[in-house]
N, C-alpha and C. Protein backbone atom coordinates (compact mmCIF):
# COMPACT_ATOMS: atom_id res chain seq x y z
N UNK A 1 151.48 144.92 123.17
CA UNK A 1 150.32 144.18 122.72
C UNK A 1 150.79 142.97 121.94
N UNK A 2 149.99 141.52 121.83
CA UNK A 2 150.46 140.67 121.36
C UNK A 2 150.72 140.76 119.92
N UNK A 3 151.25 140.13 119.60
CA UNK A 3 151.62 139.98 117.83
C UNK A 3 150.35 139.08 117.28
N UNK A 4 150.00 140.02 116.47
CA UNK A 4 148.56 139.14 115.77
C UNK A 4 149.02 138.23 114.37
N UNK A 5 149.12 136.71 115.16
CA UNK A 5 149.15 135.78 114.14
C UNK A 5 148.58 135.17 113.78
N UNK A 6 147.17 135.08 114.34
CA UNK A 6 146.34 134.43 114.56
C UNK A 6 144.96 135.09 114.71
N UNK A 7 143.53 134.70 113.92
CA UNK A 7 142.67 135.80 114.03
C UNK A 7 142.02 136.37 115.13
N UNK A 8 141.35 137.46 115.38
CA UNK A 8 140.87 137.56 116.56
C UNK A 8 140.02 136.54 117.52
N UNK A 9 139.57 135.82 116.33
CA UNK A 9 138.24 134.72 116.77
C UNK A 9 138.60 133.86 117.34
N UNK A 10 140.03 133.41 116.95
CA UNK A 10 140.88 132.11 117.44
C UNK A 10 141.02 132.17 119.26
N UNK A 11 140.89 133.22 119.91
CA UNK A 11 140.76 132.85 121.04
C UNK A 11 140.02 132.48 122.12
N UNK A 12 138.52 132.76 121.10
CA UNK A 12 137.01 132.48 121.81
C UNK A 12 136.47 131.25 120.76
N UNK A 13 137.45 130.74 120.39
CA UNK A 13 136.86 129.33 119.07
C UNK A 13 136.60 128.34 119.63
N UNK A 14 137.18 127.71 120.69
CA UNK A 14 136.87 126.74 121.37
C UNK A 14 135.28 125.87 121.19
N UNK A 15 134.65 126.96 121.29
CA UNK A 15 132.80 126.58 121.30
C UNK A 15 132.53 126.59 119.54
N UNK A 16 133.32 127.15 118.79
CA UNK A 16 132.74 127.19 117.23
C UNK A 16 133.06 125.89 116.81
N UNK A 17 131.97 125.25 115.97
CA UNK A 17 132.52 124.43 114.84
C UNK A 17 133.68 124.25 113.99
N UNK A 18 134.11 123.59 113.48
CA UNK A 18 135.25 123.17 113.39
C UNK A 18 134.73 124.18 111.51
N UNK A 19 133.46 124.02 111.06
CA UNK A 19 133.80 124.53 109.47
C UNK A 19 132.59 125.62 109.65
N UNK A 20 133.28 126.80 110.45
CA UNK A 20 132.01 128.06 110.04
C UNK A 20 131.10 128.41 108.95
N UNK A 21 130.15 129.04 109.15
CA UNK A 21 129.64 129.29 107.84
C UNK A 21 130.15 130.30 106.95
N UNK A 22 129.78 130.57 105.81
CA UNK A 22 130.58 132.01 105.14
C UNK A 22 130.04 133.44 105.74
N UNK A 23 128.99 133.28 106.51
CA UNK A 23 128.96 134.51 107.45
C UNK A 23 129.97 134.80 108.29
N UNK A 24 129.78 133.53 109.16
CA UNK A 24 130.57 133.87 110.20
C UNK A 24 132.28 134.15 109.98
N UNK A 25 132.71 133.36 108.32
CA UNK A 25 133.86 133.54 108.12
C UNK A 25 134.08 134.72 107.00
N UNK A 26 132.98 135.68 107.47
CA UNK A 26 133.12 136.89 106.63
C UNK A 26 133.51 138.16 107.86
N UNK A 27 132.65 137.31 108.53
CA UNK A 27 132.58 138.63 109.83
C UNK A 27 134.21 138.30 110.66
N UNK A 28 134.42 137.03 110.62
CA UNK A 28 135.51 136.90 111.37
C UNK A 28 136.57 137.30 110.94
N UNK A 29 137.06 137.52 109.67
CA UNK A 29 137.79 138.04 108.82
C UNK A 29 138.00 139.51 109.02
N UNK A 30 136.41 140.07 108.51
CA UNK A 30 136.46 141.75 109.31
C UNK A 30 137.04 141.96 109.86
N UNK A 31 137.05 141.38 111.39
CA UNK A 31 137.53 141.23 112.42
C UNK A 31 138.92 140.91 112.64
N UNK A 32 139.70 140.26 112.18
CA UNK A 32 141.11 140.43 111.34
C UNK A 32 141.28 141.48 110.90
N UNK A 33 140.89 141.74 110.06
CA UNK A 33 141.30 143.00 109.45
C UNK A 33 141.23 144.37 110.19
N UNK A 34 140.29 144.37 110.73
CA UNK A 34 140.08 145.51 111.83
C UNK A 34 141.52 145.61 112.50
N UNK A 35 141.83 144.46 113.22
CA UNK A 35 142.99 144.11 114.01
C UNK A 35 144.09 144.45 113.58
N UNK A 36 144.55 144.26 112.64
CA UNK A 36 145.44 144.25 111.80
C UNK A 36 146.08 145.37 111.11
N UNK A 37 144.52 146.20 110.65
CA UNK A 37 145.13 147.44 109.62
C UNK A 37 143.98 148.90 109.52
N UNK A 38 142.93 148.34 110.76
CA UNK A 38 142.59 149.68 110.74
C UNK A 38 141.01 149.75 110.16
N UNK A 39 140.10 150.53 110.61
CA UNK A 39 139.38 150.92 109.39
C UNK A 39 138.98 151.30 108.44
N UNK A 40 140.95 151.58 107.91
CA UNK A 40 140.51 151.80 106.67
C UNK A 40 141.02 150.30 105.91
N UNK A 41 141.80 149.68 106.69
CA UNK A 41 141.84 148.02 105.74
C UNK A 41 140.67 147.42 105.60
N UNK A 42 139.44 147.88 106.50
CA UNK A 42 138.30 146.85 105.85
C UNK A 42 137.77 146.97 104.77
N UNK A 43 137.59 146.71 103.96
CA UNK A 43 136.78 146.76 102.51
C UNK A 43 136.08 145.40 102.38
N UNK A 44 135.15 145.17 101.67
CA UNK A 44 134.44 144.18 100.87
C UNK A 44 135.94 143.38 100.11
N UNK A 45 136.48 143.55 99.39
CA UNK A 45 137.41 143.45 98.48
C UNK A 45 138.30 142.55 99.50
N UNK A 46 138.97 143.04 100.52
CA UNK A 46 139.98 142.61 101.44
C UNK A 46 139.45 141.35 101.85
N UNK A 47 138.28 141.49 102.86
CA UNK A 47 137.55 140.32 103.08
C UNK A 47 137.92 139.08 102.12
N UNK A 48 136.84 139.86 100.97
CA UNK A 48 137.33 137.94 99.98
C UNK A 48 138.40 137.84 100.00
N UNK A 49 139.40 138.84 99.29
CA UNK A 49 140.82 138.14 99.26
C UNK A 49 141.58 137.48 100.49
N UNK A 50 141.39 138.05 101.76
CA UNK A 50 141.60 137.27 102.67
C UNK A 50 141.28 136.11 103.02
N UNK A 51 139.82 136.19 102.99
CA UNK A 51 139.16 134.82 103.22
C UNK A 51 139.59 134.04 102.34
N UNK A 52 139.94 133.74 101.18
CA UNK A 52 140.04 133.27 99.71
C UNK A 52 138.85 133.00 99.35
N UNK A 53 138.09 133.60 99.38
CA UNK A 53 136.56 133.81 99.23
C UNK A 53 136.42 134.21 97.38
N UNK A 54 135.25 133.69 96.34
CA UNK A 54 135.49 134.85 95.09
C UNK A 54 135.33 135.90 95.53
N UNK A 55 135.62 137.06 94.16
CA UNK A 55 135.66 138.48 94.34
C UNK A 55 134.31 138.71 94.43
N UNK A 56 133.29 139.31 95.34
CA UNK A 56 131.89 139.76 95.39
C UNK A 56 131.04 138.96 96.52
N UNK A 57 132.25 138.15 96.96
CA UNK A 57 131.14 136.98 97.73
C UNK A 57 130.60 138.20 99.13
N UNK A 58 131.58 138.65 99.71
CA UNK A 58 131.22 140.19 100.85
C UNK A 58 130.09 140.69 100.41
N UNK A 59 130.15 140.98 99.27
CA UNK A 59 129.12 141.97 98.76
C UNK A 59 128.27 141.17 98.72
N UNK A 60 127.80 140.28 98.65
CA UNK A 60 126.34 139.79 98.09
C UNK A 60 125.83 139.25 99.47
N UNK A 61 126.99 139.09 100.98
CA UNK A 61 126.28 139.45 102.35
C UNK A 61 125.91 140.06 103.17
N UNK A 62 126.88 141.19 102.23
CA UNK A 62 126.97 142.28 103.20
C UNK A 62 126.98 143.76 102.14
N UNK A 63 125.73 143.86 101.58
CA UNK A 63 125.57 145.03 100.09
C UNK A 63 126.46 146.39 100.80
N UNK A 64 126.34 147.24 101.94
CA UNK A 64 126.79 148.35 102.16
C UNK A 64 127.92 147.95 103.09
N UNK A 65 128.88 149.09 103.36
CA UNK A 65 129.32 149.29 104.41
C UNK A 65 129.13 149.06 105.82
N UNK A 66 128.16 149.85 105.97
CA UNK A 66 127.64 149.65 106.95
C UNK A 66 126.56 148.22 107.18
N UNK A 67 126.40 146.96 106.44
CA UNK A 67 126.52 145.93 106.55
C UNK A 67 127.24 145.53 107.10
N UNK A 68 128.33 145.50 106.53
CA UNK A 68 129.81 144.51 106.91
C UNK A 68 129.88 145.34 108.27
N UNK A 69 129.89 146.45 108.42
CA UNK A 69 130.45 146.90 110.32
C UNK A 69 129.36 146.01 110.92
N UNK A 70 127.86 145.59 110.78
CA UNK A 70 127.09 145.63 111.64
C UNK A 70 127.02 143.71 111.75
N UNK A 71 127.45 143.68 110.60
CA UNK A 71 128.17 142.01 110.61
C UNK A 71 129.50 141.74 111.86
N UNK A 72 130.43 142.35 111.36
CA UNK A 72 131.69 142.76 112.62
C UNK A 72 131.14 142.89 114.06
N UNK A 73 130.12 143.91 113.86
CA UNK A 73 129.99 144.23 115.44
C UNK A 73 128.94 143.12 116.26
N UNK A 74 128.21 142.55 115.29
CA UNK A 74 127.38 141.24 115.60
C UNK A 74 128.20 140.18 115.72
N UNK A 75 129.38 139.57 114.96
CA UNK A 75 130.23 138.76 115.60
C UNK A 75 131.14 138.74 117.09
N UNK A 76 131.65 140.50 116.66
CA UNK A 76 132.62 140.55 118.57
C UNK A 76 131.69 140.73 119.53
N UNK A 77 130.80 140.77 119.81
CA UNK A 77 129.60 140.60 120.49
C UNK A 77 129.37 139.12 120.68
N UNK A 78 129.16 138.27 120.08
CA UNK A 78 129.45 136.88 119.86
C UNK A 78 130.46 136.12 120.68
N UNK A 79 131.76 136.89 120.28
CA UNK A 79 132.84 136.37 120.98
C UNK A 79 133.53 137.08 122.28
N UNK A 80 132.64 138.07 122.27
CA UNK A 80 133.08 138.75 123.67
C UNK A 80 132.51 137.87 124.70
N UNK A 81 130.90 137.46 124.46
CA UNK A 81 130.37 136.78 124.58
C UNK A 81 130.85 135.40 125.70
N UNK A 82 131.81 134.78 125.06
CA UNK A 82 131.83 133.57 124.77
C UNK A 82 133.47 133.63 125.72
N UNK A 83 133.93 134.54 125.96
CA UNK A 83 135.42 135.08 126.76
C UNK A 83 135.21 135.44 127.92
N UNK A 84 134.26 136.50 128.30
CA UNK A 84 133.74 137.55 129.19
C UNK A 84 132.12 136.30 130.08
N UNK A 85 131.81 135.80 128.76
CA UNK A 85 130.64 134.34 129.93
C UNK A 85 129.82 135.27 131.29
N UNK A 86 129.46 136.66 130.41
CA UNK A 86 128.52 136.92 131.99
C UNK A 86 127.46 136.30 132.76
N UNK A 87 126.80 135.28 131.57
CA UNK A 87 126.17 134.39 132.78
C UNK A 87 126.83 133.73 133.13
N UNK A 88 127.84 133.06 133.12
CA UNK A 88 128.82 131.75 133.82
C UNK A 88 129.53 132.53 135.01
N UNK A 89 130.25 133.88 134.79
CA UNK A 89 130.61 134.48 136.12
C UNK A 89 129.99 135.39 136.81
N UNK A 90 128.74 135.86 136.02
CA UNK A 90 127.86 136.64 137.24
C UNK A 90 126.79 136.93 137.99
N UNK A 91 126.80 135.29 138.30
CA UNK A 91 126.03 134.45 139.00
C UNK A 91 125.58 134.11 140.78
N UNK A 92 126.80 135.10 141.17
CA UNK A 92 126.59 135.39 142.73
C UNK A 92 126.09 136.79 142.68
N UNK A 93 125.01 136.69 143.85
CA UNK A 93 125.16 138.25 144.32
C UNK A 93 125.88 138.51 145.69
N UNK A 94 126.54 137.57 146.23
CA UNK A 94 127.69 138.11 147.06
C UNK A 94 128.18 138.98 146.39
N UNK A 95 128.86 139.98 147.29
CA UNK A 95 129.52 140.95 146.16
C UNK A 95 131.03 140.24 146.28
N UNK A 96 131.77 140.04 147.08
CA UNK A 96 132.79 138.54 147.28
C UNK A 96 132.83 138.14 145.62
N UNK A 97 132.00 136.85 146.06
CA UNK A 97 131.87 136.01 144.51
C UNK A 97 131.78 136.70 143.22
N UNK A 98 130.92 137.98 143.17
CA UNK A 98 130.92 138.76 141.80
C UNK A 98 132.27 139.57 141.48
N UNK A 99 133.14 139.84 142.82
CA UNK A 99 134.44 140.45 142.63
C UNK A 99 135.24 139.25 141.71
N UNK A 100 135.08 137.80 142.42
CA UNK A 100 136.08 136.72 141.78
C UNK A 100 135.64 136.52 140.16
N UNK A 101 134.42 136.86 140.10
CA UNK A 101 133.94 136.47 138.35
C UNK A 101 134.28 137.75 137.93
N UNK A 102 134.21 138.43 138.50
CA UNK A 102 134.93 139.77 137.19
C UNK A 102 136.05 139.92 137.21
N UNK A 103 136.50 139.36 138.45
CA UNK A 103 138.10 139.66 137.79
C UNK A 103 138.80 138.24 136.75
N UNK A 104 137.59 137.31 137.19
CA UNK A 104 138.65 136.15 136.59
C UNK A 104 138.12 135.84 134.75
N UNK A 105 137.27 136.74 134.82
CA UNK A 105 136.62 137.02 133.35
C UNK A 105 137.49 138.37 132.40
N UNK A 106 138.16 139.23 133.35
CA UNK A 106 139.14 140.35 133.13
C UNK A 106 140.16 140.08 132.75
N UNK A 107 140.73 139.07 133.46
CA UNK A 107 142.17 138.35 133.12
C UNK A 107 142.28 137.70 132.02
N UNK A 108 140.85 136.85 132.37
CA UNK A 108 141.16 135.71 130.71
C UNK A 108 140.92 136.96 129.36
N UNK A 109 140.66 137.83 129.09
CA UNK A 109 140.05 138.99 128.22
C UNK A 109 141.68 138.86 128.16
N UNK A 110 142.35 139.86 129.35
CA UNK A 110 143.68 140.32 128.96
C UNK A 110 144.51 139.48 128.33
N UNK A 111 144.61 138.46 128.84
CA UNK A 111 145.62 137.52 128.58
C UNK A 111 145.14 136.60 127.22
N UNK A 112 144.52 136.70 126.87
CA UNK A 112 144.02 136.07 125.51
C UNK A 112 143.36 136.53 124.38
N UNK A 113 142.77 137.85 124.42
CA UNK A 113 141.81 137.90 123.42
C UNK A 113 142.08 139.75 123.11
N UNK A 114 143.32 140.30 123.32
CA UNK A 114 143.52 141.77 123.39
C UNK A 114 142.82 142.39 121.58
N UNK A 115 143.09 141.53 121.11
CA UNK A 115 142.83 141.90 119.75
C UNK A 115 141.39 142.10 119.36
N UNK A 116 140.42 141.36 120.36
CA UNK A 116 138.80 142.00 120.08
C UNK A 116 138.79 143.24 120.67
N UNK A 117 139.62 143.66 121.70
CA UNK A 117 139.57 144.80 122.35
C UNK A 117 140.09 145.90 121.23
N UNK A 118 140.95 145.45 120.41
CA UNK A 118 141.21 146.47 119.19
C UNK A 118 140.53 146.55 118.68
N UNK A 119 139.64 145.66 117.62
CA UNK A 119 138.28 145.94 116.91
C UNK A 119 137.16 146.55 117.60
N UNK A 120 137.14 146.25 119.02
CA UNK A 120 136.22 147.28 119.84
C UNK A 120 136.51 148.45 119.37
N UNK A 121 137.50 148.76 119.84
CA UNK A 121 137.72 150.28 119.77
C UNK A 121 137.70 150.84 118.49
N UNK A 122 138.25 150.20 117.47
CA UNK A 122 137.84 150.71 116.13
C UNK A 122 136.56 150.61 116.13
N UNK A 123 135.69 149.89 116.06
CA UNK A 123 133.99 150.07 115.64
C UNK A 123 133.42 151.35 116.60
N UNK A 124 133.67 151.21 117.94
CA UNK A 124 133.48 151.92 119.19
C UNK A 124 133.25 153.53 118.28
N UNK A 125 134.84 153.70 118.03
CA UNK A 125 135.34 155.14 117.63
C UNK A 125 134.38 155.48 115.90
N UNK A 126 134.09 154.55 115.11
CA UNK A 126 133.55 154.43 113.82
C UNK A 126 131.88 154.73 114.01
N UNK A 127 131.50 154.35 115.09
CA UNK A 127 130.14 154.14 115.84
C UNK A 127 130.16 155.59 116.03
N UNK A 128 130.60 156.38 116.11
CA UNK A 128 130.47 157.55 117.25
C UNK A 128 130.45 158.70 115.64
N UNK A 129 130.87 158.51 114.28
CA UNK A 129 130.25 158.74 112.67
C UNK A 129 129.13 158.49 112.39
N UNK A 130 128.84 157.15 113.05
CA UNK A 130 127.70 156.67 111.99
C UNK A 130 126.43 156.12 113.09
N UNK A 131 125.25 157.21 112.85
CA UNK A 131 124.35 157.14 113.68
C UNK A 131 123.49 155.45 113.90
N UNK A 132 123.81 155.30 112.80
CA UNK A 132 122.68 153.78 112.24
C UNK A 132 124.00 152.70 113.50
N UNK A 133 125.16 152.44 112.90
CA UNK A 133 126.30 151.83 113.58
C UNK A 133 126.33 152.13 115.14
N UNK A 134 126.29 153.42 115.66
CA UNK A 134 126.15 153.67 116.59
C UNK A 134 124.60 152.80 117.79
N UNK A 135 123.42 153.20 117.21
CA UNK A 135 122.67 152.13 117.78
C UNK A 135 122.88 151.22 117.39
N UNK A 136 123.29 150.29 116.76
CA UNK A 136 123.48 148.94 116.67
C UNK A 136 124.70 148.27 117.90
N UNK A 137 125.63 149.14 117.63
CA UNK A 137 126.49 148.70 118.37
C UNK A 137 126.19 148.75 119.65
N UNK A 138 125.18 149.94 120.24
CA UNK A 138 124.59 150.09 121.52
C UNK A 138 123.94 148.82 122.07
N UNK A 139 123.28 148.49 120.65
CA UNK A 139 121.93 147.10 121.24
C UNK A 139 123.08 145.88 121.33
N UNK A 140 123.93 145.89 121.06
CA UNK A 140 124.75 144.37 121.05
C UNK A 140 125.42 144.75 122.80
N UNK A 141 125.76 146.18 122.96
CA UNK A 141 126.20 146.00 124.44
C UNK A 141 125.41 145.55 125.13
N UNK A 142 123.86 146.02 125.15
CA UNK A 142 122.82 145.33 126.34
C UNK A 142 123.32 143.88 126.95
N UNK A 143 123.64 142.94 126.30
CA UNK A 143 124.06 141.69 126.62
C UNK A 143 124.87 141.74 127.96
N UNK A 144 125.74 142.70 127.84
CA UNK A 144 126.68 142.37 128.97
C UNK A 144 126.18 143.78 129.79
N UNK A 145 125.95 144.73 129.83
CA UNK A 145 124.97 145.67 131.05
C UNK A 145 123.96 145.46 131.35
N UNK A 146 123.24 144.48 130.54
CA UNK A 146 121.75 143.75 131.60
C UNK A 146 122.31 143.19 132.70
N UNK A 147 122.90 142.03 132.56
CA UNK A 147 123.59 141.05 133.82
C UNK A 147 124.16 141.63 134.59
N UNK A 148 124.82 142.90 134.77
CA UNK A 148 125.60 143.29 135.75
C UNK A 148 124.90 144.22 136.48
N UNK A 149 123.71 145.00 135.51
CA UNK A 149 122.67 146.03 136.83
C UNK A 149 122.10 144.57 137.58
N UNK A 150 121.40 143.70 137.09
CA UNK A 150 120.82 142.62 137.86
C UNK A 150 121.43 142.18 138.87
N UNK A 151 123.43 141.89 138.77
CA UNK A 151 124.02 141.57 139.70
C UNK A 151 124.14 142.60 140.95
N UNK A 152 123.94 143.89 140.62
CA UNK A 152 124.08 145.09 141.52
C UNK A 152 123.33 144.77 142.26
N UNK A 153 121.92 144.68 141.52
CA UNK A 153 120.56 144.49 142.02
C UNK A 153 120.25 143.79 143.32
N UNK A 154 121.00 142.55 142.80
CA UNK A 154 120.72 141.34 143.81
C UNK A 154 121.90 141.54 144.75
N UNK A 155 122.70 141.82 144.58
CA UNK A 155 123.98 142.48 145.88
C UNK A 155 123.65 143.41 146.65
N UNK A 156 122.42 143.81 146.26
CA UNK A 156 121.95 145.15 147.49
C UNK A 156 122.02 146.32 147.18
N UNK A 157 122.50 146.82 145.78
CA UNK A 157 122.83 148.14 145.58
C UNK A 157 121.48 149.35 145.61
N UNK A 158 122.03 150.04 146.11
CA UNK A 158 120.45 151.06 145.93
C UNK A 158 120.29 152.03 145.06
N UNK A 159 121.64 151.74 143.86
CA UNK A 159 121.54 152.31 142.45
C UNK A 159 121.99 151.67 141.61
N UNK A 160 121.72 151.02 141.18
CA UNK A 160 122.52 149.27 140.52
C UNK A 160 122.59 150.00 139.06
N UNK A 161 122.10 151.04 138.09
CA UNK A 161 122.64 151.47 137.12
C UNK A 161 123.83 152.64 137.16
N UNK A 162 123.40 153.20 138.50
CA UNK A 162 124.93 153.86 138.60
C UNK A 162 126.39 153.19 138.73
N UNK A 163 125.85 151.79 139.54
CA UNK A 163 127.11 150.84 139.99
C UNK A 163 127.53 150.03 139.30
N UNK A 164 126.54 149.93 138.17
CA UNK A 164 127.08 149.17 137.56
C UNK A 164 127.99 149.99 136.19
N UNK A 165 127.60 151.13 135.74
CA UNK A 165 128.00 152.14 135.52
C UNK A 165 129.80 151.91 135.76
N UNK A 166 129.95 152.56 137.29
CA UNK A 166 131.13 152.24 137.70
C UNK A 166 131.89 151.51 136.95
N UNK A 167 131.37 149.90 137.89
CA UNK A 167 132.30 148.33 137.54
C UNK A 167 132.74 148.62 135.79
N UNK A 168 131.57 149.31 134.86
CA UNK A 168 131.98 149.07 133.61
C UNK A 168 133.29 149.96 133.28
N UNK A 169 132.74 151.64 134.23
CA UNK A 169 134.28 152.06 133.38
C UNK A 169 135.47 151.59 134.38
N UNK A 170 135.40 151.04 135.41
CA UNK A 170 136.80 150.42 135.71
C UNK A 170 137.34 149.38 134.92
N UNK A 171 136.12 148.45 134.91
CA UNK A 171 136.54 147.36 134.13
C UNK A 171 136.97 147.94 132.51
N UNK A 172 136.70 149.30 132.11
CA UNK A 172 136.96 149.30 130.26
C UNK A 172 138.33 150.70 130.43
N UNK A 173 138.50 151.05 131.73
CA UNK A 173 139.67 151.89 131.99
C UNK A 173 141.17 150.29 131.59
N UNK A 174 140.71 149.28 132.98
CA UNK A 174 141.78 148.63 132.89
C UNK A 174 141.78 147.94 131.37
N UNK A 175 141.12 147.51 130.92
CA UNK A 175 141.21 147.32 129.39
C UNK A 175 141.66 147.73 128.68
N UNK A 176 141.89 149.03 128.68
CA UNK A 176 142.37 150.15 127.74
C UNK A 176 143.79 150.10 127.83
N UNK A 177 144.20 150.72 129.54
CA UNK A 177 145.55 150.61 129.67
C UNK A 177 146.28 149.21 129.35
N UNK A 178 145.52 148.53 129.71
CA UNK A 178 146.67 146.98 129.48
C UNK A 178 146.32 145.93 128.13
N UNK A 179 145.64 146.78 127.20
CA UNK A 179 145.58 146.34 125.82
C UNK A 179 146.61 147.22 125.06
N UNK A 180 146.16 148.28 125.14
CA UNK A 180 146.75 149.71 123.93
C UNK A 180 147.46 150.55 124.92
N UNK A 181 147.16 150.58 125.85
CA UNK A 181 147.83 151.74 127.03
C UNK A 181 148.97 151.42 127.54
N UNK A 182 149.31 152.41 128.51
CA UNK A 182 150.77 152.61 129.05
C UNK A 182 151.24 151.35 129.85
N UNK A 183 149.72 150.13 130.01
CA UNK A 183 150.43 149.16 131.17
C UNK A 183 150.10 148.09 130.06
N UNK A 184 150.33 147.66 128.42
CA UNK A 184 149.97 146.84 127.71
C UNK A 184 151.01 145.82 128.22
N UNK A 185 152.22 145.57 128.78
CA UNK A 185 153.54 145.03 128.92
C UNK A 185 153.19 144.47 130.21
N UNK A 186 152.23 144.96 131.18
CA UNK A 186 151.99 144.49 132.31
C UNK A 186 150.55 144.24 132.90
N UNK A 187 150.56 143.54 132.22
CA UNK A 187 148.88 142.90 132.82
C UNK A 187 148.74 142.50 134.01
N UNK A 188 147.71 142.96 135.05
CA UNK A 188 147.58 142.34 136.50
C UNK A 188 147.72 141.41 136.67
N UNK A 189 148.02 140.79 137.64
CA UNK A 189 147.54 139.15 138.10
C UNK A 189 146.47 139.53 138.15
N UNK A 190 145.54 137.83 138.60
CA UNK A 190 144.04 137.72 138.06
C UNK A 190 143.76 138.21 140.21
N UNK A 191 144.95 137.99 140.78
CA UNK A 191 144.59 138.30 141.91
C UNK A 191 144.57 139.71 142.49
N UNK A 192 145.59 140.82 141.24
CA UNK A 192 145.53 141.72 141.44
C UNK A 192 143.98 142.62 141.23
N UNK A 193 143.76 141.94 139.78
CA UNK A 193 142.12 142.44 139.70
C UNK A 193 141.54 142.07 140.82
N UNK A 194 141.79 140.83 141.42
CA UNK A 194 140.43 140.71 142.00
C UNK A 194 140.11 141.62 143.82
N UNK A 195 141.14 142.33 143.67
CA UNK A 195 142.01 143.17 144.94
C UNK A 195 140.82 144.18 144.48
N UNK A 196 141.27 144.45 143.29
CA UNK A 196 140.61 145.82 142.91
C UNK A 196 139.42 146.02 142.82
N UNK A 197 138.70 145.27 141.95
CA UNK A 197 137.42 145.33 142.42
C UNK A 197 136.68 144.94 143.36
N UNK A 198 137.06 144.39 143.84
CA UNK A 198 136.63 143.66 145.51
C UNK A 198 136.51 145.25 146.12
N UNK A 199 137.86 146.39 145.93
CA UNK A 199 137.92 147.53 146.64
C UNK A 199 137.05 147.99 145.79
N UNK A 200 136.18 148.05 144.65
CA UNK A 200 135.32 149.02 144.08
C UNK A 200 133.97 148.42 144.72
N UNK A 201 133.85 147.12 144.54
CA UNK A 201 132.28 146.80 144.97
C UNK A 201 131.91 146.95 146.50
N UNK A 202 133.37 147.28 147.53
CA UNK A 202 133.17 147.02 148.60
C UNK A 202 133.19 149.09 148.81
N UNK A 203 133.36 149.61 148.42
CA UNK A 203 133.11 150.87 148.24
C UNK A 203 131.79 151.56 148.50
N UNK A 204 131.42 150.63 146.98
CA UNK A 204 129.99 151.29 146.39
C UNK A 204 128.92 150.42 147.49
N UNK A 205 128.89 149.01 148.00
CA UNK A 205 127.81 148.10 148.83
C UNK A 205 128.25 147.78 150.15
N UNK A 206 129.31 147.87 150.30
CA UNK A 206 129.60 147.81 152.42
C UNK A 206 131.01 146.83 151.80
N UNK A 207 130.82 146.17 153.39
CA UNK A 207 131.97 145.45 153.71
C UNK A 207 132.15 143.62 153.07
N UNK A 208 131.01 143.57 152.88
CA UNK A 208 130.65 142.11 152.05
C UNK A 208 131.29 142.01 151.50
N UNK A 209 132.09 142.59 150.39
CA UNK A 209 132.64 142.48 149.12
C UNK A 209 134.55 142.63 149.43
N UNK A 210 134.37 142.54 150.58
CA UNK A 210 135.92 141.88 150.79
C UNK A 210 136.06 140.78 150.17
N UNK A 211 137.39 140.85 149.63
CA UNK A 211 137.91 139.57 148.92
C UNK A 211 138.57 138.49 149.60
């Protein structure tokens, strides 16, 4: 996995302003820290001192705990967002064309942004404690499983929440392995993904979805 020198945000910044607000550079920080040291490095406390923020400034945006996660999980949502672009790549219902946007939305994830995939999984696993965290974090996924039953939809599927179902745990299997997992050292080509799911969508909807 890459060496985190840089915050998680820095690889979906492109579209941010050049001087965030103290939200966003509270949550983005989280988000560092998540990366970095865990959930148990996040604190209120860490935040400011990281940020060079005063001592209390966290607290007075984020009063509980479970604030600051739901701040965190409202930012990588944001920037998953902004990496992953499901309306920019999943915009065909060829199943063809939807193979090339997911894989070429997979690649740029791998190859740039592994470290939201760590704070995923920390909140993910933290979510699965805390009932309140848990729906929240649920409603920020809708964003990216609306667009893809729709893409099923319009590709012909005749169960577009089962299929899409699928695409997600392939797509959050290969994530796993080639962030934190046994293939972190070897990330696909963007042509190898697009092999692969081309063979999942052409599976689940016919022969269309040759690549």
């Amino acid at each position: 996995m890459p060496t985190r020198s840089t915050p998680p945000a820095a690889a979906a910044a492109d579209a941010r302003p050049s001087a965030p607000s103290r939200a966003e550079l509270i949550a983005d920080t989280a988000l560092t820290l998540l990366a970095e040291r865990g959930m148990r490095g996040l604190t209120h406390r860490a935040v400011d001192e990281r940020a060079g923020l005063p001592q209390g400034s966290t607290s007075n945006h984020a009063r509980t705990r479970q604030a600051l996660l739901e701040a965190a999980v409202r930012r990588l949502a944001e920037l998953e967002a902004r990496v992953l672009a499901p309306g920019e790549l999943l915009t065909s219902s060829d199943p063809a064309g939807a193979a090339a946007g997911l894989a070429h939305a997979l690649h740029r994830y791998l190859t740039g942004s592994t470290d939201l995939l760590v704070c995923r999984y920390e909140l993910a696993l933290e979510a699965t404690r805390r009932p309140g965290l848990r729906a929240f974090y649920d409603d920020a996924g809708r964003r990216f499983r609306e667009p893809l039953v729709a893409l099923m939809t319009a590709a012909g599927s005749s169960e577009p929440e089962r299929h899409a179902l699928s695409v997600v745990a392939w797509a959050e299997g290969m994530m796993f392995a080639c962030a934190v997992g046994s293939y972190h050292r070897a990330v696909p080509a963007e042509e190898e993904l697009h092999r692969g799911c081309a063979e999942l969508l052409r599976g689940m909807l016919g022969t269309g979805a040759a690549g």
